[in-house]
Protein backbone atom coordinates (compact mmCIF):
# COMPACT_ATOMS: atom_id res chain seq x y z
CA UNK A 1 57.91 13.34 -74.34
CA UNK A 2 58.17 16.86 -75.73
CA UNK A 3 56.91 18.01 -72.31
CA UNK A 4 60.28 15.98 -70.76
CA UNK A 5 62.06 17.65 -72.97
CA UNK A 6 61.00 21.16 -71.98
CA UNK A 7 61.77 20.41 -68.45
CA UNK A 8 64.83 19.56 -68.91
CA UNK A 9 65.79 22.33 -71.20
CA UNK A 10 64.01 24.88 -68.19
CA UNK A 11 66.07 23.25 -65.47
CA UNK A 12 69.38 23.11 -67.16
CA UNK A 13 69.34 26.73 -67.68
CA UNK A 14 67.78 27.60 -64.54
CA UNK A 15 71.37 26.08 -62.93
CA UNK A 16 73.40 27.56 -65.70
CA UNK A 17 72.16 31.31 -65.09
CA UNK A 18 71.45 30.98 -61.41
CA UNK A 19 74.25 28.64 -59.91
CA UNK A 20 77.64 30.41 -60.50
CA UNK A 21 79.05 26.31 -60.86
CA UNK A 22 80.70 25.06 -63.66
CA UNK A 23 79.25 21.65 -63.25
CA UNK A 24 75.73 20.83 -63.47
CA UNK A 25 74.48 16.99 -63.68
CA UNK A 26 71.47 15.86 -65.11
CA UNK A 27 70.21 12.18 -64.16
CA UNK A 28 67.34 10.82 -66.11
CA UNK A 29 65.76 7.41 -65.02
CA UNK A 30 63.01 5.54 -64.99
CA UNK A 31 61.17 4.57 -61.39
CA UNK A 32 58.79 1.99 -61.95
CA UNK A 33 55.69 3.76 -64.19
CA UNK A 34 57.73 7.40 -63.68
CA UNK A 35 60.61 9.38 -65.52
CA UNK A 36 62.20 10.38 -62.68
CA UNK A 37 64.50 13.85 -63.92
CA UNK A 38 67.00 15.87 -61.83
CA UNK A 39 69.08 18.41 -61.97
CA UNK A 40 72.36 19.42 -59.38
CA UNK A 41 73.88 22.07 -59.83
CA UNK A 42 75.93 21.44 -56.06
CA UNK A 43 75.16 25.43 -55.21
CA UNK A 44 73.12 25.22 -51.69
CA UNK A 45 70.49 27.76 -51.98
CA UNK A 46 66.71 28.16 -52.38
CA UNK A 47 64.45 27.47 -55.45
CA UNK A 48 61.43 28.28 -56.00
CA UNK A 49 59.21 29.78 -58.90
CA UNK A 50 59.04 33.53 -59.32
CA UNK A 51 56.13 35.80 -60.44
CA UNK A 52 57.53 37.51 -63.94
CA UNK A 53 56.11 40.22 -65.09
CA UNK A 54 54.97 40.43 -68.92
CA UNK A 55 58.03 42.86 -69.64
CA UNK A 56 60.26 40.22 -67.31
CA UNK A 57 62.35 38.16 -69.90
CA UNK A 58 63.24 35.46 -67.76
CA UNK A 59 62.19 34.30 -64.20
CA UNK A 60 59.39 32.07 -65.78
CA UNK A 61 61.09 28.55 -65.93
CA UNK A 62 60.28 26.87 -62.79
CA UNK A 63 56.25 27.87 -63.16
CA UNK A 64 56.80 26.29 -66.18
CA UNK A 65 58.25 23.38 -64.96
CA UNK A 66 55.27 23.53 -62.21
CA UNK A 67 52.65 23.90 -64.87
CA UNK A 68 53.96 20.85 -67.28
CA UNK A 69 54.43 18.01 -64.16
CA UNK A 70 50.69 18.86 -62.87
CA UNK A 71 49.35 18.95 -66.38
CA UNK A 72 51.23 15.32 -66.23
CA UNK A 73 49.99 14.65 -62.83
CA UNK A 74 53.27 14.22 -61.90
CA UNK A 75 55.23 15.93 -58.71
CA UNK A 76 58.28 17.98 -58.40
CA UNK A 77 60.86 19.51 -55.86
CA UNK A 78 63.80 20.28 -54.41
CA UNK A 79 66.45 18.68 -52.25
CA UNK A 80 66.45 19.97 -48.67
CA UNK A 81 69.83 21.82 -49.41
CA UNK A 82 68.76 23.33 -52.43
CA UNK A 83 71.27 21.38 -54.70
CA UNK A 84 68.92 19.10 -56.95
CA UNK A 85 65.74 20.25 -58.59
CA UNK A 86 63.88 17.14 -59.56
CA UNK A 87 60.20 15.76 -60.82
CA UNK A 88 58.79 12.66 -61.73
CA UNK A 89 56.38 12.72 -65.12
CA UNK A 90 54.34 9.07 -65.66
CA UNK A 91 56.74 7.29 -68.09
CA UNK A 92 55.75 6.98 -71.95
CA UNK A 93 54.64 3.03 -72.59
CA UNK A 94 56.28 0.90 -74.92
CA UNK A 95 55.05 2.19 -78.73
CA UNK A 96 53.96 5.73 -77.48
């Protein structure tokens, strides 16, 4: 679950610094065995992750989005306008 939570702390602030929007909406739900978690930010655009540099302080977020849903063997993308940023992470069972 921490890793959930890190995603959704990477994308929020991804459309906070990079959207210009005042309203950003985060849906969380659960797809059959997947936590299904997106973020829309309503800004058209592209998104993709960016190579930082070790003296970069941001710019890392979506890799590590990227790196915590394959660790998870789950998937993640974007909306074909560029609006929502989602992924889907295997849900936690009951008592984990």
């Amino acid at each position: 679950m921490v890793d959930a939570l890190t995603i959704v702390s990477e994308l929020l602030t991804n459309a906070v610094l990079h959207s210009g929007t005042t309203e950003i909406r985060l849906t969380v739900t659960r797809q059959d065995d997947f936590l299904r978690i997106e973020v829309d930010d309503g800004q058209e655009g592209s998104v993709r992750p960016k190579s930082a540099n070790n003296n970069d302080q941001s710019g890392r977020g979506l890799a590590i989005v990227e790196g915590l849903v394959q660790e998870n063997d789950g998937k993640w993308g974007v909306s074909d306008d560029g609006t929502t940023v989602w992924c889907l992470l295997p849900a936690p069972q009951e008592g984990s």
